[in-house]
Protein backbone atom coordinates (compact mmCIF):
# COMPACT_ATOMS: atom_id res chain seq x y z
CA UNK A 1 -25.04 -22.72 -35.06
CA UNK A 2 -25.27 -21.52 -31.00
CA UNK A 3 -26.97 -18.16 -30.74
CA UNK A 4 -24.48 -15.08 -29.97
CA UNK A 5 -24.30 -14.37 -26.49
CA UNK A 6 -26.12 -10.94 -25.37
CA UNK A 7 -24.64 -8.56 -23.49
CA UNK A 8 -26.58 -5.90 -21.51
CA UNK A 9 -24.99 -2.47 -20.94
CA UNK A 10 -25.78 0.68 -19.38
CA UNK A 11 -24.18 3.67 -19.30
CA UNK A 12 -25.66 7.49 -19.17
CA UNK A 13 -22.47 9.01 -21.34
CA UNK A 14 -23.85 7.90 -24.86
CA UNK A 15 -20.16 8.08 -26.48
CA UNK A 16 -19.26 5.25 -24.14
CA UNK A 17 -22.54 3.00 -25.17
CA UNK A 18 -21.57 3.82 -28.49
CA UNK A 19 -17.41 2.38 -28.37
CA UNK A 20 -18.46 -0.74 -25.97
CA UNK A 21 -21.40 -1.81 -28.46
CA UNK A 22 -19.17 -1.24 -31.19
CA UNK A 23 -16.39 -3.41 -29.94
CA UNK A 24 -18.99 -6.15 -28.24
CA UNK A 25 -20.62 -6.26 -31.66
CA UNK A 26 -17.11 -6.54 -34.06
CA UNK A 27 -16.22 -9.67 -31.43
CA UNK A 28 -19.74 -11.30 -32.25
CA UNK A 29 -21.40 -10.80 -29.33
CA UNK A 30 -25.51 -9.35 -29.56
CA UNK A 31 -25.60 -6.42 -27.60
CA UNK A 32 -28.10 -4.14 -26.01
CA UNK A 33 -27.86 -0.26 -24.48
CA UNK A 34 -29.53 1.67 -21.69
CA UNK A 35 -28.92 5.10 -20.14
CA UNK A 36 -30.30 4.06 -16.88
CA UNK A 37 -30.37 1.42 -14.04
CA UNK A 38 -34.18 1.03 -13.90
CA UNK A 39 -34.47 -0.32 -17.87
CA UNK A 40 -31.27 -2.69 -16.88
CA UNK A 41 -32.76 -4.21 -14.21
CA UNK A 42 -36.07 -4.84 -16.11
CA UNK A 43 -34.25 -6.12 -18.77
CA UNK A 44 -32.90 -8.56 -16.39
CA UNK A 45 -36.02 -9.42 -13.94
CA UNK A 46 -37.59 -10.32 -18.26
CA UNK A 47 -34.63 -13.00 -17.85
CA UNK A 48 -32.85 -11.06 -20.77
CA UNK A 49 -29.07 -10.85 -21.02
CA UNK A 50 -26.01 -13.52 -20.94
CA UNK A 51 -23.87 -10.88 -19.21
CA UNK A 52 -24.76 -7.26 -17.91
CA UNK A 53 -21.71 -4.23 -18.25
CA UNK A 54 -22.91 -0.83 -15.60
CA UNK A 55 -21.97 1.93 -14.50
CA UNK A 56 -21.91 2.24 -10.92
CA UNK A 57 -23.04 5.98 -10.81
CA UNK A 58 -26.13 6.33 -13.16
CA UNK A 59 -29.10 8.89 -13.13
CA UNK A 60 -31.44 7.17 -11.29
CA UNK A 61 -29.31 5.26 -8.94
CA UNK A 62 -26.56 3.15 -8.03
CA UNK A 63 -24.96 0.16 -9.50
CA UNK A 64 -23.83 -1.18 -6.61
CA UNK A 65 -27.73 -0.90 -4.75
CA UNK A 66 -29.21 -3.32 -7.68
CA UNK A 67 -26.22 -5.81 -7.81
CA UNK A 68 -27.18 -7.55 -4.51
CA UNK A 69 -30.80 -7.72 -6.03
CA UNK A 70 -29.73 -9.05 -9.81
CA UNK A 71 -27.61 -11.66 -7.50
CA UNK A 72 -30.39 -12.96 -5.54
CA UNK A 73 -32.69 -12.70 -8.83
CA UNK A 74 -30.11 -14.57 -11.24
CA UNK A 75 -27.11 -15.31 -9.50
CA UNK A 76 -25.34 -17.33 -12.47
CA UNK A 77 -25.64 -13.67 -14.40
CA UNK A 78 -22.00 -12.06 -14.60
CA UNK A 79 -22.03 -8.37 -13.98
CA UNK A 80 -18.97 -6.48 -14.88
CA UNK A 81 -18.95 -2.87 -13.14
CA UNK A 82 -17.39 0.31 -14.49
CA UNK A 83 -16.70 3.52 -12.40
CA UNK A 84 -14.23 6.58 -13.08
CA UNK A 85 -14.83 6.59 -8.80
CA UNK A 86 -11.23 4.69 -9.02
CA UNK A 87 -10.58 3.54 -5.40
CA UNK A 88 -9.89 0.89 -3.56
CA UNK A 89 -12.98 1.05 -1.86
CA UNK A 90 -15.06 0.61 -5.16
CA UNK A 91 -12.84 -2.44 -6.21
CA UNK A 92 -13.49 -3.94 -2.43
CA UNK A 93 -17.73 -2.85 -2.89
CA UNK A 94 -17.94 -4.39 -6.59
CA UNK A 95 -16.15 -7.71 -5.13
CA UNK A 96 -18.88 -7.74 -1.98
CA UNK A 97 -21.35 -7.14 -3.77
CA UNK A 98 -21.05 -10.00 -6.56
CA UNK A 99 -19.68 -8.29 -9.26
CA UNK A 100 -17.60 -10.78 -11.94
CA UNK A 101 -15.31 -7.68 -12.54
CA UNK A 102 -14.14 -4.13 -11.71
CA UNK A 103 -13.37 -1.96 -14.54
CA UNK A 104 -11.64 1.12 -14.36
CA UNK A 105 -12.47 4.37 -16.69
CA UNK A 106 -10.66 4.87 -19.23
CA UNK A 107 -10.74 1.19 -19.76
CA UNK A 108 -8.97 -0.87 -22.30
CA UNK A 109 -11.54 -2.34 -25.07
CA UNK A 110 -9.72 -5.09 -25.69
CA UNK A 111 -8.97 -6.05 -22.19
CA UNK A 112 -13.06 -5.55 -21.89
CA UNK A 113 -13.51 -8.17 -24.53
CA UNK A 114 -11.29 -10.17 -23.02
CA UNK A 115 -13.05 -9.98 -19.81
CA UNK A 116 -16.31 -10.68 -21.05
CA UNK A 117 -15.43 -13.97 -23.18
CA UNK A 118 -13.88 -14.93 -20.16
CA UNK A 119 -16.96 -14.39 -18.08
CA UNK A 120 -18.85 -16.35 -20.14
CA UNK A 121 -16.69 -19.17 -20.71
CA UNK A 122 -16.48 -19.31 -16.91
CA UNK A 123 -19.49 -21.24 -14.64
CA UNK A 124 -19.60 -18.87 -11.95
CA UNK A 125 -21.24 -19.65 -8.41
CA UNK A 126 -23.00 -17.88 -6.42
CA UNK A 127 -21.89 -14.61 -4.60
CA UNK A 128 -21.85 -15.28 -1.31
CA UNK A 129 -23.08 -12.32 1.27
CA UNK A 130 -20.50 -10.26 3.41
CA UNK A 131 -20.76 -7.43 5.43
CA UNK A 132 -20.78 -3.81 4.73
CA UNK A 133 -16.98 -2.50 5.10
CA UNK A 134 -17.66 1.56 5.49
CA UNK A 135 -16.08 3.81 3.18
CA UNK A 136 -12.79 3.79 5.29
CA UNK A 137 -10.10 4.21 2.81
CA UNK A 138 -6.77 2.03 3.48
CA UNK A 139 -5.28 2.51 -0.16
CA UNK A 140 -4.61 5.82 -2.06
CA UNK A 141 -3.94 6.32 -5.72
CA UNK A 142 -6.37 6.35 -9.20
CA UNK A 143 -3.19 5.43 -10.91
CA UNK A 144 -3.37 2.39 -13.60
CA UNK A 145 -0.60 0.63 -11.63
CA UNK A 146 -3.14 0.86 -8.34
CA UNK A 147 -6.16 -0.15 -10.00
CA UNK A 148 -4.69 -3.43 -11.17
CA UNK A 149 -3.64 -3.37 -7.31
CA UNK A 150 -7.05 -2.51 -6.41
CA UNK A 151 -8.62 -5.28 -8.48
CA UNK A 152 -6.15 -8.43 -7.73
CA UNK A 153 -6.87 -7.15 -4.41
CA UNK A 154 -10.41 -7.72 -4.62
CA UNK A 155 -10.26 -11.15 -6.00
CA UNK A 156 -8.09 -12.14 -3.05
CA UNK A 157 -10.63 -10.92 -0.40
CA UNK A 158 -12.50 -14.01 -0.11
CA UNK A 159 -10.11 -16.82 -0.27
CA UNK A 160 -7.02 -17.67 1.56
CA UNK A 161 -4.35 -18.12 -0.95
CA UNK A 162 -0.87 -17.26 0.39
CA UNK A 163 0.39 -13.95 -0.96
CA UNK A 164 4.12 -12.91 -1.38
CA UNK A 165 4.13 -8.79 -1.82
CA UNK A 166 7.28 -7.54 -3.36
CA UNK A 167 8.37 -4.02 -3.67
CA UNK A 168 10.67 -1.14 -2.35
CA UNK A 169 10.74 0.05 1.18
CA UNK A 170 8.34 2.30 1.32
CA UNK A 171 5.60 1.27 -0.69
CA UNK A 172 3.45 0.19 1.87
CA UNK A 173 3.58 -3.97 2.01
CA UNK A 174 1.97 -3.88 5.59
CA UNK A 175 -0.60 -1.74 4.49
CA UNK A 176 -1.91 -4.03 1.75
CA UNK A 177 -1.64 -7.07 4.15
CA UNK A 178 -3.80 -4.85 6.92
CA UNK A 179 -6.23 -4.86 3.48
CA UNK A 180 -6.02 -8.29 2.73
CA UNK A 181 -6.95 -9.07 6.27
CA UNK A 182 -9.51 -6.12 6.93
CA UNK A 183 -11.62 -6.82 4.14
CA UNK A 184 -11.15 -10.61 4.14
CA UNK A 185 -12.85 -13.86 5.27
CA UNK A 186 -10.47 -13.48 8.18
CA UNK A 187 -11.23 -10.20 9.18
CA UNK A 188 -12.98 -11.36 12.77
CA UNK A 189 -9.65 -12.87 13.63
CA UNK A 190 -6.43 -11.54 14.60
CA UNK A 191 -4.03 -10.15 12.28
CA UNK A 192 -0.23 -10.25 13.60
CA UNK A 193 2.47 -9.03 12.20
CA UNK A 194 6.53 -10.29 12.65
CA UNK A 195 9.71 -8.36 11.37
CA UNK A 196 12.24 -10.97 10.45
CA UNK A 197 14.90 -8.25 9.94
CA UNK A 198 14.12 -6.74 13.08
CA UNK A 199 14.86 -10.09 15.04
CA UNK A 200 18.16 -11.52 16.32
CA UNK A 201 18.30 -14.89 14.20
CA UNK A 202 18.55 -17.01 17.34
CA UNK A 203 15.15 -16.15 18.57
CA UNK A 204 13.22 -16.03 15.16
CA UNK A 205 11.62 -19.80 15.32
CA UNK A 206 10.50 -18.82 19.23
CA UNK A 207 9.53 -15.92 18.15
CA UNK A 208 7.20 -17.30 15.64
CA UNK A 209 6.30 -21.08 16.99
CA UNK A 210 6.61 -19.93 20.67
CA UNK A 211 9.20 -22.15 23.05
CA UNK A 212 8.71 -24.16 26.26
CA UNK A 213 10.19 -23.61 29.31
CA UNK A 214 13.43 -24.47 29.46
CA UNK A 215 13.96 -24.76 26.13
CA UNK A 216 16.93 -22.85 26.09
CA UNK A 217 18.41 -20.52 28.35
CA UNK A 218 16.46 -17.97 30.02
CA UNK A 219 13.07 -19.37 29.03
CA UNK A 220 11.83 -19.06 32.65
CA UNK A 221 7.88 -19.73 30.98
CA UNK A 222 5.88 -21.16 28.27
CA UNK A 223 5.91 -18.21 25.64
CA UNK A 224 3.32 -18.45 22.69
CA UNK A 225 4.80 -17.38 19.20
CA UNK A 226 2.87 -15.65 16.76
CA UNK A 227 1.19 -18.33 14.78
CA UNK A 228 -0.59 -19.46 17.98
CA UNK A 229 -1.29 -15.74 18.18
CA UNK A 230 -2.37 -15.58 14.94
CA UNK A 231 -5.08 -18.44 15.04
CA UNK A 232 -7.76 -17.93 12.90
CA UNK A 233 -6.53 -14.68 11.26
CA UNK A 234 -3.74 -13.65 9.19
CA UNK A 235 0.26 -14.30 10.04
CA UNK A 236 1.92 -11.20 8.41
CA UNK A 237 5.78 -12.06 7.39
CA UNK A 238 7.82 -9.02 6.50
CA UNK A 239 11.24 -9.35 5.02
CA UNK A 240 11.09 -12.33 4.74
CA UNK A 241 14.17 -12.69 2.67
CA UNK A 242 16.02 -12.30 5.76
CA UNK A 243 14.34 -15.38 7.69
CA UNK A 244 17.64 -17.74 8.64
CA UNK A 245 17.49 -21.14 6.71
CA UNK A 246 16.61 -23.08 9.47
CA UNK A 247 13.50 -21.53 10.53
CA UNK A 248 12.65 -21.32 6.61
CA UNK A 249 12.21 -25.23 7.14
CA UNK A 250 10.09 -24.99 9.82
CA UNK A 251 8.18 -22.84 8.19
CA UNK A 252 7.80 -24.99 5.24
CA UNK A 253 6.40 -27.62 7.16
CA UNK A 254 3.93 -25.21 8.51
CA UNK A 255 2.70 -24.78 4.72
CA UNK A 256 2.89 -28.24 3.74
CA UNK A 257 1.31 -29.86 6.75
CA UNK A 258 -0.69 -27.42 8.04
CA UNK A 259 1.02 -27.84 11.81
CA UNK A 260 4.19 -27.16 14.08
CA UNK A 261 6.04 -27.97 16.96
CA UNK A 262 6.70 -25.64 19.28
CA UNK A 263 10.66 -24.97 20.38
CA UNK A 264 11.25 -27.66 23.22
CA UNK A 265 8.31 -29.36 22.45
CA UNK A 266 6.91 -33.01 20.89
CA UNK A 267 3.36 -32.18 19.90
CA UNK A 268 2.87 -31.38 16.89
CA UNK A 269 0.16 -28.44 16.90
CA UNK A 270 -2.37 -27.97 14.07
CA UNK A 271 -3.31 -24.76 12.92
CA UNK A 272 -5.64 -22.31 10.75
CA UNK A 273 -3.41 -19.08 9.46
CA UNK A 274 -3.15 -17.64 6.35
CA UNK A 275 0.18 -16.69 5.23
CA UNK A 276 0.92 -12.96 3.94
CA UNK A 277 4.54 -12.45 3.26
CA UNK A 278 6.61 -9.39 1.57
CA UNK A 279 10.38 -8.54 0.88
CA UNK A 280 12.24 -5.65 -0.72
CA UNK A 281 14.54 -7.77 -2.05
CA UNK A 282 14.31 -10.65 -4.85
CA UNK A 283 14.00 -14.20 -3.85
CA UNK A 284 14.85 -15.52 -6.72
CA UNK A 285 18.41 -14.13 -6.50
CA UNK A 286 18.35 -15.14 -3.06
CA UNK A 287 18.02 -18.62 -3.86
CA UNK A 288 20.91 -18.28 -6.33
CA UNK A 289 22.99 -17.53 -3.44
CA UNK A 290 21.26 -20.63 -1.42
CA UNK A 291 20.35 -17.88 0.86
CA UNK A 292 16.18 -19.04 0.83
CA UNK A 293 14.73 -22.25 -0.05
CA UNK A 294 13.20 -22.29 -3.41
CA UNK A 295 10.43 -24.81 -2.49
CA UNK A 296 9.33 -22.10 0.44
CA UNK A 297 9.37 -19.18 -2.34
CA UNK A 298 7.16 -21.14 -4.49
CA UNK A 299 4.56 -22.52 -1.27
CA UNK A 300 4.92 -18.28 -0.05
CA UNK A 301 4.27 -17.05 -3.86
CA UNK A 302 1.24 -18.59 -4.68
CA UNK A 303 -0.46 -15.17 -5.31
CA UNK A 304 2.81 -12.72 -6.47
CA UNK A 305 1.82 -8.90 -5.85
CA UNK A 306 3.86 -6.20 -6.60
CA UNK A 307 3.84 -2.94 -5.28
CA UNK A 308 4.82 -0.09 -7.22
CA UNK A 309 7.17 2.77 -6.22
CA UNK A 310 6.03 6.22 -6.17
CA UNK A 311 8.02 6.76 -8.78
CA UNK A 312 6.24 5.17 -11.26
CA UNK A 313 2.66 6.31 -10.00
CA UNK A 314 3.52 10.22 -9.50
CA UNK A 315 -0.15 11.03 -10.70
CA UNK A 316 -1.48 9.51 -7.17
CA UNK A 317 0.62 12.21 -5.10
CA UNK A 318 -1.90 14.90 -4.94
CA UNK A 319 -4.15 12.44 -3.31
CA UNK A 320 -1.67 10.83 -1.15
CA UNK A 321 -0.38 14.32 -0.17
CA UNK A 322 -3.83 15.51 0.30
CA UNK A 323 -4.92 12.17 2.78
CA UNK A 324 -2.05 12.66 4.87
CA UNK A 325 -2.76 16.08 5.40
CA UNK A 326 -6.05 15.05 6.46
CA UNK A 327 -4.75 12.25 8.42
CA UNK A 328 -2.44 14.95 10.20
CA UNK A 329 -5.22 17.45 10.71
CA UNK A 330 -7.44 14.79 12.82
CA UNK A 331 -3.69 14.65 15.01
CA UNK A 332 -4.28 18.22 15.86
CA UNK A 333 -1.84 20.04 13.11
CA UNK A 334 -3.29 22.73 11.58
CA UNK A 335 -4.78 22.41 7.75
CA UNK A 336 -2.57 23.08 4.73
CA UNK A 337 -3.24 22.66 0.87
CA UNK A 338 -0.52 22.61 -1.71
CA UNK A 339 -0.90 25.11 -4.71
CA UNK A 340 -0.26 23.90 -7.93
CA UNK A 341 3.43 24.78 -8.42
CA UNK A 342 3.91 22.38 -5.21
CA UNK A 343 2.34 20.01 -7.05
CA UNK A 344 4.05 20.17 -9.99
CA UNK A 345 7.47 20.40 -8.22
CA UNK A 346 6.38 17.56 -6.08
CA UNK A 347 5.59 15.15 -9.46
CA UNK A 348 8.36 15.99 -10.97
CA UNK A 349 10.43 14.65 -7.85
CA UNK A 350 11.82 10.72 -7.87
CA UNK A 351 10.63 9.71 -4.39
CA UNK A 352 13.68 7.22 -3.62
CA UNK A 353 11.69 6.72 0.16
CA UNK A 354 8.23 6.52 -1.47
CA UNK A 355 5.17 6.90 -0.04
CA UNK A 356 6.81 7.00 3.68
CA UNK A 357 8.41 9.89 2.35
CA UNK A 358 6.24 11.69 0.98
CA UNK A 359 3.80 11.19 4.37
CA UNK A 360 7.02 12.05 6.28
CA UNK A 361 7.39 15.67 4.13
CA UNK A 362 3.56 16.10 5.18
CA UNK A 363 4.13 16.14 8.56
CA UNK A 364 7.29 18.24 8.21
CA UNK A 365 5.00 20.37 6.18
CA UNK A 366 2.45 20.58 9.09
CA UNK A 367 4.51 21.35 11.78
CA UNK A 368 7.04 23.72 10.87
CA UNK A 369 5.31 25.72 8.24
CA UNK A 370 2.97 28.35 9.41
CA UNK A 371 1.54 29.14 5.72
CA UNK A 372 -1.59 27.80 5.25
CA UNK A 373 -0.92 26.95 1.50
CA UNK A 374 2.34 25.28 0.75
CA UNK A 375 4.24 26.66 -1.82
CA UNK A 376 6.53 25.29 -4.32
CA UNK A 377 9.53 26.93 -3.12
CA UNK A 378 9.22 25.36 0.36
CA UNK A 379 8.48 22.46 -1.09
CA UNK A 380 12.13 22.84 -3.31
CA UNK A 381 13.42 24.07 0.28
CA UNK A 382 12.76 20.50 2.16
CA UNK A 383 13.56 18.06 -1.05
CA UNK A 384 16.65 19.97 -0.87
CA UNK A 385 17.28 19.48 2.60
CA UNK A 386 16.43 16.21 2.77
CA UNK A 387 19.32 14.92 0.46
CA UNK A 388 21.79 16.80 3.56
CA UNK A 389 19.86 15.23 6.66
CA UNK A 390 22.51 13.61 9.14
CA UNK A 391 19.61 11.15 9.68
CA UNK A 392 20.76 7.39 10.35
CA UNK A 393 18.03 6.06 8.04
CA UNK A 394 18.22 2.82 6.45
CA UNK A 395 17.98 2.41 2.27
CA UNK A 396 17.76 -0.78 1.62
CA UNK A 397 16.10 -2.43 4.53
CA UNK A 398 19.28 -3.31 6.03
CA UNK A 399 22.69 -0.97 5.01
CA UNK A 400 22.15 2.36 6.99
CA UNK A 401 23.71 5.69 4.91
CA UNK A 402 27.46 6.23 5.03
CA UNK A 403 26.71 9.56 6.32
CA UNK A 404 30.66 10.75 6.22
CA UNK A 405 30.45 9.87 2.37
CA UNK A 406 27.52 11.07 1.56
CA UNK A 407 28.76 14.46 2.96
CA UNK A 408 32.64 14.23 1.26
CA UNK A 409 30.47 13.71 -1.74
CA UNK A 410 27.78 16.58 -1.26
CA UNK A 411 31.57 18.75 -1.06
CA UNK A 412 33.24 17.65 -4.23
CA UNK A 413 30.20 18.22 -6.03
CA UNK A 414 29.94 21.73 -3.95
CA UNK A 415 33.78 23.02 -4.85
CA UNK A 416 33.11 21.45 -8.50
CA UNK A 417 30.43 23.45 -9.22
CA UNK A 418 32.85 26.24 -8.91
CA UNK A 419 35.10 24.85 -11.30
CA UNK A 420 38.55 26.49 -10.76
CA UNK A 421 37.54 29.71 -8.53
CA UNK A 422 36.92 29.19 -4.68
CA UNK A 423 33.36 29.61 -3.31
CA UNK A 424 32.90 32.53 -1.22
CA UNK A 425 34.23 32.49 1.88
CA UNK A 426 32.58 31.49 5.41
CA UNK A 427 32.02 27.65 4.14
CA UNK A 428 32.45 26.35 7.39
CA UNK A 429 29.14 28.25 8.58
CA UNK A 430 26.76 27.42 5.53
CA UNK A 431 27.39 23.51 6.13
CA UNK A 432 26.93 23.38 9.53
CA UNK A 433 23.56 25.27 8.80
CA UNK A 434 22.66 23.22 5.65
CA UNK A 435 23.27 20.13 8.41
CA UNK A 436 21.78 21.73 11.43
CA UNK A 437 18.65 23.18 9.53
CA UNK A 438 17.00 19.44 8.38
CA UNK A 439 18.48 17.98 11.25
CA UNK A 440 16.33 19.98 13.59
CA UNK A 441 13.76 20.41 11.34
CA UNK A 442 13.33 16.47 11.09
CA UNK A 443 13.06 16.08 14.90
CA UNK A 444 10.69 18.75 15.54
CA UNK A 445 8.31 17.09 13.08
CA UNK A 446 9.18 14.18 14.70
CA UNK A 447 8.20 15.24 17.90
CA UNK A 448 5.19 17.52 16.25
CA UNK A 449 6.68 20.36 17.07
CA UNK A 450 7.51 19.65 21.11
CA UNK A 451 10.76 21.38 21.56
CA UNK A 452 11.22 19.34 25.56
CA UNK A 453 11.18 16.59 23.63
CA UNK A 454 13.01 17.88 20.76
CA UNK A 455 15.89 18.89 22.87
CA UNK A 456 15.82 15.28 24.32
CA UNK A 457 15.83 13.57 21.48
CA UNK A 458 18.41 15.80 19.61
CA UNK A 459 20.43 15.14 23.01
CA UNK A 460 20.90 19.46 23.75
CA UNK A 461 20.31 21.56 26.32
CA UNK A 462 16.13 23.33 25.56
CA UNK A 463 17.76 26.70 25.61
CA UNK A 464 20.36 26.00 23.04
CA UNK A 465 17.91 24.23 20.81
CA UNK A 466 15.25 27.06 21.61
CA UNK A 467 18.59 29.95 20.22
CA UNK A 468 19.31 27.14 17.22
CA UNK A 469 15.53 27.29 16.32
CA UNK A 470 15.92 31.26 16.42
CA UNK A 471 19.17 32.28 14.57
CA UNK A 472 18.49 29.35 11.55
CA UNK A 473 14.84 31.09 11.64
CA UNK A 474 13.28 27.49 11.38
CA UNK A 475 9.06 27.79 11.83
CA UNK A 476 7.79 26.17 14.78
CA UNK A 477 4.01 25.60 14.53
CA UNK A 478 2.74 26.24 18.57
CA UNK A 479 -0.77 25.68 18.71
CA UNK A 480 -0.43 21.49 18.54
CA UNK A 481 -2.42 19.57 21.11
């Protein structure tokens, strides 16, 4: 009969030495406890241990300082890290540093089980070095749903699987490819990014293979296209539900044969990208309508990531609210906190624009507020007044807002609320402030609080926007750089 596997763990809280011996020790395994780093890593340099679980904080030092060391000492030796430090950056620094897993606190005791069998049933290779990444934070959010971000994230980092990320406008899909990228293999190359929505259809497959000249008409020059831009690095595709059917072949080809001609050309051109794409929409319907190829969606969703709305993470927007006020700060806006009835009001909210919203309201915040804390009647104020902004802003990627319906329907539900009386009179006044308000508002956050270029982007005359700002009493934050 083989010997039970022994597991190694250190942790200084004894209740949580207690729970994983307990559960390590009910699933067979041997197990053995430390309150410090220095009695785990002698333990280990004694050759002791099938698998070691840490801590990355402990007493008398840091997890992640003796994990390059037990690598280089045993490399074959899995390491699972804990932290309640839950942030991208400590997924990213456990993965560099040759950690088998990141774990979360709270954890799952099961799903720690689970990890460790797997550990051990798995012949793991060496770690191989990479370079220190800062503590530059690209990701926000201690949410569950962003730690199991955080940590498919960090399994990604060092290989150069395709990736499909799926999820609402919003939610930040460019953001997590910048991360892929940044904190990748590819990371010394270029990382370029193409908009298929944003393209006329007849110039996508130049725009991403490039076109000779004369190829078609008015292709006065040789133009490169973004995978020859993208050589050596990462090729970011974004909606890419709304690439045309022919250039979704091309592309294909691109996956399967690892080259391309360009448009007008014979050669067939090798090349060395990897492939992020993302979409707000669902492929698979898409197919169903023989809108996308379903060979492409299975070559682009090798690795299927998605990101979720705010929504459903509402305990990450104090610290999304709190690094965009810092992000706004270094921009030259003055500092601003949110008390805790913002807070609440601002959790309680639904977020249909996400995180973009919610870094949008930030800014607003900034620049028009001259409070130093934010309060959560202003913040009541602009949630309010967002829902009546005349804004042209698109919901779905695609369909802008039927602005004349929204506002027939804002009405009925105004004269309904009444039920059979009238509301009181001067109606005609009230809406054209309720529109005028946000509709400044928006632009002079916009323009961080520049009323020249306000007025020219609002299309007025300066002195009528400077008497608009005045009788709606709308704060104007002056001292911006």
């Amino acid at each position: 009969m083989a010997a039970a596997a022994q597991i190694l763990v250190a942790d200084d809280d004894a209740a949580i030495r207690t729970v994983i011996s307990q559960a390590l020790i009910r699933a067979g395994f041997e197990v053995r406890v430390t309150s410090n780093i220095a009695t785990l890593w002698r333990w280990i340099s004694a050759g002791e241990g099938d698998l070691a679980i840490t801590d990355v904080l402990m007493p008398d030092g840091n997890a992640f300082d003796v994990l390059p060391r037990i690598k280089n000492l045993r490399p074959e030796l899995p390491v699972v890290v804990m932290s309640a430090q839950n942030t991208f950056m400590t997924a990213i620094k456990a993965s560099e540093r040759g950690a088998y897993d990141y774990v979360p606190k709270p954890f799952d005791l099961t799903e720690l089980v689970s990890i460790v069998r797997r550990a051990l049933a798995e012949p793991k290779a060496p770690a191989q070095p990479t370079d220190d990444m800062g503590e530059n934070m690209p990701l926000v959010g201690r949410s569950p749903a962003m730690q199991d971000i955080y940590r498919a994230l960090a399994r990604m980092m060092q290989t150069d699987l395709t990736v499909t990320i799926s999820g609402e406008s919003g939610t930040g899909k460019e953001l997590v490819a910048r991360a892929l990228h940044d904190y990748g293999r590819r990371r010394k190359g270029p990382f370029v990014a193409i908009n298929m929505a944003a393209i006329p259809r007849d110039l996508i497959e130049s725009e991403l293979f490039g076109h000779e000249k004369g190829a078609f008409t008015g292709a006065q020059a040789r133009s490169s296209g973004r995978f020859e831009q993208a050589e050596g690095g990462t090729l970011f595709l974004d909606e890419i539900g709304d690439m045309p059917m022919e250039a979704q072949t091309r592309l294909l080809r691109v996956l399967q044969q690892g080259e391309y001609t360009v448009v007008g050309g014979r050669t067939a051109i090798s090349t060395d990208v990897r492939i992020v794409a993302a979409t707000n929409k669902d492929l698979r319907q898409l197919i169903g309508r023989g809108l996308f190829r379903e060979d492409l969606f299975y070559r682009l969703n090798v690795v299927p990531l998605r990101l979720p709305p705010l929504r459903e993470r509402v305990e990450d927007v104090p610290d999304l609210a709190r690094h965009f006020f810092q992000e706004v700060q270094k921009e030259g806006l003055p500092r601003k906190t949110l008390n805790q009835g913002a807070l609440e009001v601002m959790r309680r909210y639904h977020w249909p624009g996400n995180v973009r919203e919610l870094e949008n309201l930030v800014r607003r915040l900034a620049a028009l507020y001259p409070q130093d804390e934010i309060s959560a009647e202003i913040i009541e104020h602009e949630i309010a007044a967002d829902h009546a902004r005349t804004l042209d802003r698109p919901v779905d990627g695609n369909k802008p807002i039927d602005l004349s319906a929204s506002v027939e329907r804002y009405l009925a539900d105004y004269f309904a609320s009444f039920g059979e009386d009238l509301p009181p009179a001067g109606l005609h006044g009230r809406i054209l402030r309720d529109v005028e308000y946000p509709l400044i508002a928006a632009a002079l956050a916009a323009t961080r609080g520049n009323q020249v270029k306000a007025a020219d982007l609002l299309g007025v005359n300066r002195n009528t926007l400077r008497k608009k700002i005045r009788d709606l009493d709308i704060s104007v934050v002056r001292s911006i750089r």
